[in-house]
PDB file of N, CA and C in Angstrom:
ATOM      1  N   UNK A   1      -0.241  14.271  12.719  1.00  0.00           N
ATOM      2  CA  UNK A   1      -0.103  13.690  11.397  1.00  0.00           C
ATOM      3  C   UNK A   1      -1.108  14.364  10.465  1.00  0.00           C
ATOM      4  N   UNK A   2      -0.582  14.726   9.515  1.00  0.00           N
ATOM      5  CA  UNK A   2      -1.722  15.837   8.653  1.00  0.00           C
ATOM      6  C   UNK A   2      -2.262  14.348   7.857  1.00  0.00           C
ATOM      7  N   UNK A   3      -3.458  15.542   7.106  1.00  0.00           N
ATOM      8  CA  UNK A   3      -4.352  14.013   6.790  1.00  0.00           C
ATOM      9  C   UNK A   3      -3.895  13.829   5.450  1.00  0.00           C
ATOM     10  N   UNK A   4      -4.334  12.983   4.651  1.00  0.00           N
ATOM     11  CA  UNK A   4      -4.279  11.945   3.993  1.00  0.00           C
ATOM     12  C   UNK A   4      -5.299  11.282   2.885  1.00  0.00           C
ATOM     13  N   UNK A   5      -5.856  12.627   1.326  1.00  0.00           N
ATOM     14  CA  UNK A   5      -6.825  12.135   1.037  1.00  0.00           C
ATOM     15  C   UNK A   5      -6.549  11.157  -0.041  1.00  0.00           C
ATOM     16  N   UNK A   6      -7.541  10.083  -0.285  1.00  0.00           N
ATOM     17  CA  UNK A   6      -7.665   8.886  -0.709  1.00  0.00           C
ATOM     18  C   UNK A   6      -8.568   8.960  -2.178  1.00  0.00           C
ATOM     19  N   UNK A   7      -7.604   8.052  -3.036  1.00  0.00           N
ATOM     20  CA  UNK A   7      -8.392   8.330  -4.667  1.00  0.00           C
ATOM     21  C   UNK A   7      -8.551   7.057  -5.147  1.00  0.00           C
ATOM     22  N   UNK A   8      -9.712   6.529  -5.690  1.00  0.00           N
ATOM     23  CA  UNK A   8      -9.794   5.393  -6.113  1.00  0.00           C
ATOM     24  C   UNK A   8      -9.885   5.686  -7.710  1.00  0.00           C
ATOM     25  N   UNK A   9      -9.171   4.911  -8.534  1.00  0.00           N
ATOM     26  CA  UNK A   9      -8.991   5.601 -10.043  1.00  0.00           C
ATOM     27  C   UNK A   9      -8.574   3.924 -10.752  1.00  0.00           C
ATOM     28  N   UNK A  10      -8.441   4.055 -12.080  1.00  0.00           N
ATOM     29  CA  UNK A  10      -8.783   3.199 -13.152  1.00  0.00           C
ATOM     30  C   UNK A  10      -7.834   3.293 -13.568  1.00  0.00           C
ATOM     31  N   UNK A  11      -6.888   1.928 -13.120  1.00  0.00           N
ATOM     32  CA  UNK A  11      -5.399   1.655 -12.861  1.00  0.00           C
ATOM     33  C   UNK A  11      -4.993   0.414 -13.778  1.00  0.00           C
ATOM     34  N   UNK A  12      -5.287   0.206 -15.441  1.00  0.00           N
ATOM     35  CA  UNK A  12      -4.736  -1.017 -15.997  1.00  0.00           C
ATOM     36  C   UNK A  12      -6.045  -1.698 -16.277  1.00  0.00           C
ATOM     37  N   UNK A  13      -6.406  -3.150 -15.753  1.00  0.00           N
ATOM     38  CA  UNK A  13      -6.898  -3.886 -15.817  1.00  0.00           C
ATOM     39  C   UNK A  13      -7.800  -3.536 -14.451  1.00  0.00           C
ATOM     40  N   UNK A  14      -7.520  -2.700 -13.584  1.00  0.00           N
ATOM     41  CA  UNK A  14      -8.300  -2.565 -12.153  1.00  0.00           C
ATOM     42  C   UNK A  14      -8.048  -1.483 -11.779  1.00  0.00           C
ATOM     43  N   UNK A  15      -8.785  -1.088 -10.800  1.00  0.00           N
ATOM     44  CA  UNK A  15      -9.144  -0.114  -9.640  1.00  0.00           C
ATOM     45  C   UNK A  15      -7.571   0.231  -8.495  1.00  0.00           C
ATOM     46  N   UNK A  16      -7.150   1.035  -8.577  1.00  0.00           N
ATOM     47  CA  UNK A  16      -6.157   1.594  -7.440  1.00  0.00           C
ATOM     48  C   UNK A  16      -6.714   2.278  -6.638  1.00  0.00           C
ATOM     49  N   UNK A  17      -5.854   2.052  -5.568  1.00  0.00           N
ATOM     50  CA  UNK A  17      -6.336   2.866  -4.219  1.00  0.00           C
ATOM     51  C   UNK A  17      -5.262   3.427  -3.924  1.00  0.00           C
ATOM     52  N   UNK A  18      -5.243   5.183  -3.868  1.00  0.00           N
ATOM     53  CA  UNK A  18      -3.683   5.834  -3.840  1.00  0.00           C
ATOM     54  C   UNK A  18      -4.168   6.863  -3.349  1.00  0.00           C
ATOM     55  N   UNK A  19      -2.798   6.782  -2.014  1.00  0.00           N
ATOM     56  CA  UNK A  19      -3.045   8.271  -0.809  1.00  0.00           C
ATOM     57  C   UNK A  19      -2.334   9.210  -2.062  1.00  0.00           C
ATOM     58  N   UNK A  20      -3.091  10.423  -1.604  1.00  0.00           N
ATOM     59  CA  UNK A  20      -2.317  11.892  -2.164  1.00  0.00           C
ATOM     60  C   UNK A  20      -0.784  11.629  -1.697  1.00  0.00           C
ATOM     61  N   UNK A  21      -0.172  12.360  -2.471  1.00  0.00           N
ATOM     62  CA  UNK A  21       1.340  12.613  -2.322  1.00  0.00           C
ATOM     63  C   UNK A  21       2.495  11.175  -2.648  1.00  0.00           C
ATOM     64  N   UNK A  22       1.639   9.962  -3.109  1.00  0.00           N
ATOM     65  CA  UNK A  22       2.379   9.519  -3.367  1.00  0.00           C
ATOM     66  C   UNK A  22       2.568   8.321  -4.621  1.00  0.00           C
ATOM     67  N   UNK A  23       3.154   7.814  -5.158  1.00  0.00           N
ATOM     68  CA  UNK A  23       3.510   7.400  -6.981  1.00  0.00           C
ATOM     69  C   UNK A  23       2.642   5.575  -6.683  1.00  0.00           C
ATOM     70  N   UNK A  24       3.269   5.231  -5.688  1.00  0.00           N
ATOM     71  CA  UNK A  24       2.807   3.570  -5.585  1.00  0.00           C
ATOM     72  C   UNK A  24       1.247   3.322  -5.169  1.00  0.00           C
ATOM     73  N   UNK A  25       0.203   2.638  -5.579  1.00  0.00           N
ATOM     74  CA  UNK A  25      -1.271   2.449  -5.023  1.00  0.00           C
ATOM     75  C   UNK A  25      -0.995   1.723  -3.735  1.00  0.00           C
ATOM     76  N   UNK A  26      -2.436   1.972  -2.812  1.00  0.00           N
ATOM     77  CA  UNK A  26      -1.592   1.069  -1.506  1.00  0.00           C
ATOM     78  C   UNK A  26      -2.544  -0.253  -1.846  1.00  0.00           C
ATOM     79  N   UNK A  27      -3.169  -0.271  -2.854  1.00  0.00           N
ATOM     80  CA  UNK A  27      -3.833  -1.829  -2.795  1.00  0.00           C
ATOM     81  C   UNK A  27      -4.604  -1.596  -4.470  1.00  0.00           C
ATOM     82  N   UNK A  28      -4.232  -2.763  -5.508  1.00  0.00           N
ATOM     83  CA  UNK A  28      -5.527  -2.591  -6.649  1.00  0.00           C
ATOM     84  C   UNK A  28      -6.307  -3.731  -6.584  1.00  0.00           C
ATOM     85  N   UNK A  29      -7.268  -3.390  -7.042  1.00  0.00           N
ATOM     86  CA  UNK A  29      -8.423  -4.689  -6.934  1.00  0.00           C
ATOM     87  C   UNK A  29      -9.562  -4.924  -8.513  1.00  0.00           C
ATOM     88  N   UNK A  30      -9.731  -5.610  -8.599  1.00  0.00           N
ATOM     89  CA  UNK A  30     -10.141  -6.221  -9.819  1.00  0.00           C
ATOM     90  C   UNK A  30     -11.594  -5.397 -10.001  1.00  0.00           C
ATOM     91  N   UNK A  31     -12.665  -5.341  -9.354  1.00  0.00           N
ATOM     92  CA  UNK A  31     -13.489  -4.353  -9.741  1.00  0.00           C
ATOM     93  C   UNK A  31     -13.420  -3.075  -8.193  1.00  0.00           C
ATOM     94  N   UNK A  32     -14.401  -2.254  -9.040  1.00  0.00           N
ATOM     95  CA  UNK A  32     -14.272  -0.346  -8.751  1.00  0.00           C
ATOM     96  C   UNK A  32     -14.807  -0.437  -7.041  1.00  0.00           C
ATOM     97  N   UNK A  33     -16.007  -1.652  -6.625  1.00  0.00           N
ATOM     98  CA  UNK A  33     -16.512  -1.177  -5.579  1.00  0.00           C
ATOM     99  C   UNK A  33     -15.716  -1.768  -4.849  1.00  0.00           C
ATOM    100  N   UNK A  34     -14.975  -3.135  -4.732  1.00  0.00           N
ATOM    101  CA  UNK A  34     -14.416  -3.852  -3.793  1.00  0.00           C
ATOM    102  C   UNK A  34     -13.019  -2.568  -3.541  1.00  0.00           C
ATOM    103  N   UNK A  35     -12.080  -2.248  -4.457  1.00  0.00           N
ATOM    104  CA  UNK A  35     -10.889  -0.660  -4.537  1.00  0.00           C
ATOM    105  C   UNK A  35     -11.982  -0.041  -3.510  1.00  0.00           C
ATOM    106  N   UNK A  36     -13.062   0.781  -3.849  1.00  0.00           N
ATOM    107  CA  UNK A  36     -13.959   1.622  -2.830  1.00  0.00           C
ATOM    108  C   UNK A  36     -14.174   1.490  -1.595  1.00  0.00           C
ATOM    109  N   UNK A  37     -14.158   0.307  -1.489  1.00  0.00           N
ATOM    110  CA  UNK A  37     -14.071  -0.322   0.180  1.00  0.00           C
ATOM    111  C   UNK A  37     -12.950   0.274   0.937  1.00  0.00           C
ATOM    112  N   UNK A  38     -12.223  -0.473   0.277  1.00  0.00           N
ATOM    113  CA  UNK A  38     -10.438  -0.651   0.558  1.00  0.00           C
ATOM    114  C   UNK A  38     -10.600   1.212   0.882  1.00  0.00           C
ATOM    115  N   UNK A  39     -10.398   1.723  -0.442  1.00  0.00           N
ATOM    116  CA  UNK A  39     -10.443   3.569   0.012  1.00  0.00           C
ATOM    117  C   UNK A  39     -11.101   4.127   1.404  1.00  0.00           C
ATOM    118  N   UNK A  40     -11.899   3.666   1.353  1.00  0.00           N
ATOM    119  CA  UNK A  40     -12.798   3.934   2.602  1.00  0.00           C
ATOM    120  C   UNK A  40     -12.039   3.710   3.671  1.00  0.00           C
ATOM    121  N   UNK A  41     -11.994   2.102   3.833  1.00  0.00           N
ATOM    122  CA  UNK A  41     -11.233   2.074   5.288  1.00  0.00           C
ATOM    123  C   UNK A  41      -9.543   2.773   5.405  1.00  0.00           C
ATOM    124  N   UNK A  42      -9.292   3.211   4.383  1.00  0.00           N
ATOM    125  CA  UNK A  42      -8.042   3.932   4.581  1.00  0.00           C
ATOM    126  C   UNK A  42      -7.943   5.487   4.829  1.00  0.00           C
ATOM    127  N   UNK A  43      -9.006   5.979   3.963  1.00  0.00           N
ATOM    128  CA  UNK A  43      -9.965   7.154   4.322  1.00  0.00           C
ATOM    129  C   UNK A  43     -10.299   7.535   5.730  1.00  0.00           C
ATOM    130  N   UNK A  44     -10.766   6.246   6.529  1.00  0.00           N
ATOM    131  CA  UNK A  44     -11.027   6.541   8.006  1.00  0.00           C
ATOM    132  C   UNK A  44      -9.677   6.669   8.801  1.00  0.00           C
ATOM    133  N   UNK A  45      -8.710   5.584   8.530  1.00  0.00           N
ATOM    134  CA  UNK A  45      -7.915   5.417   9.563  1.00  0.00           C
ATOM    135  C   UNK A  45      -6.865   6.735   9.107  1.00  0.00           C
ATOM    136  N   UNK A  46      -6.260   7.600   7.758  1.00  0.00           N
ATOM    137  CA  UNK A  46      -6.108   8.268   7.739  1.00  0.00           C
ATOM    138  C   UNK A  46      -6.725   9.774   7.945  1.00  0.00           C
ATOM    139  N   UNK A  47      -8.353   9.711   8.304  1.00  0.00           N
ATOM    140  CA  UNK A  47      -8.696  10.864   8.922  1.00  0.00           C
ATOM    141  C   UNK A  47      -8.791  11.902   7.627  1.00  0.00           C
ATOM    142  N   UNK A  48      -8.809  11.510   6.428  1.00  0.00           N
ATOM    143  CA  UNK A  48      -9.345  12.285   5.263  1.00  0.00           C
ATOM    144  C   UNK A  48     -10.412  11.935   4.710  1.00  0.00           C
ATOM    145  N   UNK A  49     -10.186  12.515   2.935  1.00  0.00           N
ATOM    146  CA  UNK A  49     -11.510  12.328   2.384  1.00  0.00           C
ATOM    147  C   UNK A  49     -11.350  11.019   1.322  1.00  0.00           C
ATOM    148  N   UNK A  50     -12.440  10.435   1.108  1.00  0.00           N
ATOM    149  CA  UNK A  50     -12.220   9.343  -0.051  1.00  0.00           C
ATOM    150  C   UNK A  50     -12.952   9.729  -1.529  1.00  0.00           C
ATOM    151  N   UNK A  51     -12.030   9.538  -2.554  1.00  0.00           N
ATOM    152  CA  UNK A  51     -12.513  10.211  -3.780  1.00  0.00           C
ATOM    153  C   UNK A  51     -12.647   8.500  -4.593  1.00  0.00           C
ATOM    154  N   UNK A  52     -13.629   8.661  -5.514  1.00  0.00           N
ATOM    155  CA  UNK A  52     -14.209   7.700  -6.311  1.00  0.00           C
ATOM    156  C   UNK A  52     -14.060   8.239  -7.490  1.00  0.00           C
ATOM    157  N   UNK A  53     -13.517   7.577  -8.583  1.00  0.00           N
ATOM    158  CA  UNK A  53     -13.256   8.127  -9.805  1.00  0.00           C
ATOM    159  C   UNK A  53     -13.934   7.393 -10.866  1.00  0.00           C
ATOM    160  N   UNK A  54     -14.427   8.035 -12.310  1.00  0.00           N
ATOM    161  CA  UNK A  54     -15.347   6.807 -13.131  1.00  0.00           C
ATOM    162  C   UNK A  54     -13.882   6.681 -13.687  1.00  0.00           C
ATOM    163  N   UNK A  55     -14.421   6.082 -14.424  1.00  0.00           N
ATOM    164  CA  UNK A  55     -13.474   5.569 -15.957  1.00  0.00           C
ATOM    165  C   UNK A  55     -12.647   6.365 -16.721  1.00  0.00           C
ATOM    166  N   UNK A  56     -13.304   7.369 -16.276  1.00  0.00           N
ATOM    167  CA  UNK A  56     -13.100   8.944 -17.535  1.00  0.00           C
ATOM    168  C   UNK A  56     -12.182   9.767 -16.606  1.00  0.00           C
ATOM    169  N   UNK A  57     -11.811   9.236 -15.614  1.00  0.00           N
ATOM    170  CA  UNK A  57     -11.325  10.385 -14.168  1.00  0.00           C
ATOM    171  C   UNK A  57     -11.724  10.844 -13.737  1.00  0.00           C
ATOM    172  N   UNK A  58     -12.949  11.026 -14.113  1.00  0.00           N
ATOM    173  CA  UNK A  58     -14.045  12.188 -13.088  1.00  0.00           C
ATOM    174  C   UNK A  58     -14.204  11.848 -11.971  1.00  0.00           C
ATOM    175  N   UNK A  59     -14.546  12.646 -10.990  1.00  0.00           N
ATOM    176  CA  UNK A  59     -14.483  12.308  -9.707  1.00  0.00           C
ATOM    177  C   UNK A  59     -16.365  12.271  -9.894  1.00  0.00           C
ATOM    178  N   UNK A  60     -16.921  10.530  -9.227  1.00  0.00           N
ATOM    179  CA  UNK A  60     -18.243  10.671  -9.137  1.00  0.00           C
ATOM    180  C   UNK A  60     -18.660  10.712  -7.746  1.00  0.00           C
ATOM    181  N   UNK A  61     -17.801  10.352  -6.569  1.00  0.00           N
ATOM    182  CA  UNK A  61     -18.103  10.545  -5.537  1.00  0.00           C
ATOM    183  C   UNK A  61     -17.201  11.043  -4.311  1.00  0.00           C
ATOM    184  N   UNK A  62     -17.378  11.425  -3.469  1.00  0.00           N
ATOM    185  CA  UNK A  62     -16.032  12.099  -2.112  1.00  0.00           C
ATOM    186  C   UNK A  62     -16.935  11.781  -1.042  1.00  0.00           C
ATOM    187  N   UNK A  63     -16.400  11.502  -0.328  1.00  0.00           N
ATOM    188  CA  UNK A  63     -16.954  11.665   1.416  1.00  0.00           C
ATOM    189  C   UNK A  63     -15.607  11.687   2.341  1.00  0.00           C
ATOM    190  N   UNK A  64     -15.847  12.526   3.455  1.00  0.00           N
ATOM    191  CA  UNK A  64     -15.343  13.179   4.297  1.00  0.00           C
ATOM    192  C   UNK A  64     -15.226  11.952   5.881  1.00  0.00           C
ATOM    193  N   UNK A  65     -13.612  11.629   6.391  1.00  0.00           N
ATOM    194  CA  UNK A  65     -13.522  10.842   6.912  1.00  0.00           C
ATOM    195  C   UNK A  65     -13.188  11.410   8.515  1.00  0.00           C
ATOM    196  N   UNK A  66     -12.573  12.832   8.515  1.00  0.00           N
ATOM    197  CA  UNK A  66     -11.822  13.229   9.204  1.00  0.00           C
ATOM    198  C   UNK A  66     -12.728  14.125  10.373  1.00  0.00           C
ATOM    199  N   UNK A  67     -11.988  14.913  11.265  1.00  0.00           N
ATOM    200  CA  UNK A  67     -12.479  15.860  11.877  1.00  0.00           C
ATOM    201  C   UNK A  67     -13.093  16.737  11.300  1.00  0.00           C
ATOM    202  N   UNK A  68     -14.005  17.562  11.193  1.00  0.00           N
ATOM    203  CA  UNK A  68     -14.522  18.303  10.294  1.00  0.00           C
ATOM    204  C   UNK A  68     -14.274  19.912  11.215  1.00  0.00           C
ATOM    205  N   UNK A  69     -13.374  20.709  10.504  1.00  0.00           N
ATOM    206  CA  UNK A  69     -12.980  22.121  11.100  1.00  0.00           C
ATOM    207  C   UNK A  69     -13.857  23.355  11.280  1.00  0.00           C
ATOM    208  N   UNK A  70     -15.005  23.095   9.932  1.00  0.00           N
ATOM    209  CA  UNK A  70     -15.427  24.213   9.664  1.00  0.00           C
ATOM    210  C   UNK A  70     -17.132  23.285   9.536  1.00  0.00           C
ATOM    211  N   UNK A  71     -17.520  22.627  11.121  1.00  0.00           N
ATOM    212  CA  UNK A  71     -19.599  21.658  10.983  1.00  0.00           C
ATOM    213  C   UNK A  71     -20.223  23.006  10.511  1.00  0.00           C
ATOM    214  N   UNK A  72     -21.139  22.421   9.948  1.00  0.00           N
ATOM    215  CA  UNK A  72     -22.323  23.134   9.622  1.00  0.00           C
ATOM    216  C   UNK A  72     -22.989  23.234  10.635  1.00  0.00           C
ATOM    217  N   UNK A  73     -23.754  24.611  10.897  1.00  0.00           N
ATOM    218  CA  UNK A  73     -24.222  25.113  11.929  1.00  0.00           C
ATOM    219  C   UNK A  73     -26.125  24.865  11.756  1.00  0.00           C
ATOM    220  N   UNK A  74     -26.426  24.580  12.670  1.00  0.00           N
ATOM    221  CA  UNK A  74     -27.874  23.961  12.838  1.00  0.00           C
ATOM    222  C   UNK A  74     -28.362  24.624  13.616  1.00  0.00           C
TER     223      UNK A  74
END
C-alpha cells in the first residue's frame, strides 16, 4: 500500500484533516490542535508524513510517520 501524506488545513469554520489524493476531509474539528492530533494518528497508521498548515496555507509544520528509505547516517 503506497503511503499516504496527511494535511491539516483551514476548512470553513475549522480545521480538516485530508489524505493526499483525495476531495472529502477524513475528519474536521473545531480548533487546529485537536485536527493535528487526528492528522497524526492517521499519519502513523498510513505510514506517511503529517503536514500542519497556518491560516495563510503555509505549511508550519511536517513530521515523518513512515519507514524512512534514505536514515541519516551517524
Amino acid at each position: 500500500m503506497p503511503k499516504k501524506n496527511v494535511h491539516v488545513v483551514k476548512s470553513g469554520n475549522g480545521w480538516a484533516v485530508k489524505k493526499e489524493g483525495t476531495s472529502r476531509a477524513s475528519s474536521v474539528h473545531r480548533k487546529q490542535n485537536t485536527a493535528w492530533k487526528a492528522g497524526i494518528k492517521v499519519a502513523k497508521r498510513e505510514g506517511g508524513e503529517a503536514y500542519l498548515h497556518g491560516r495563510d496555507g503555509r505549511i508550519r509544520e511536517k513530521n515523518s510517520y513512515g519507514k524512512d528509505s534514505n536514515p541519516p547516517k551517524g
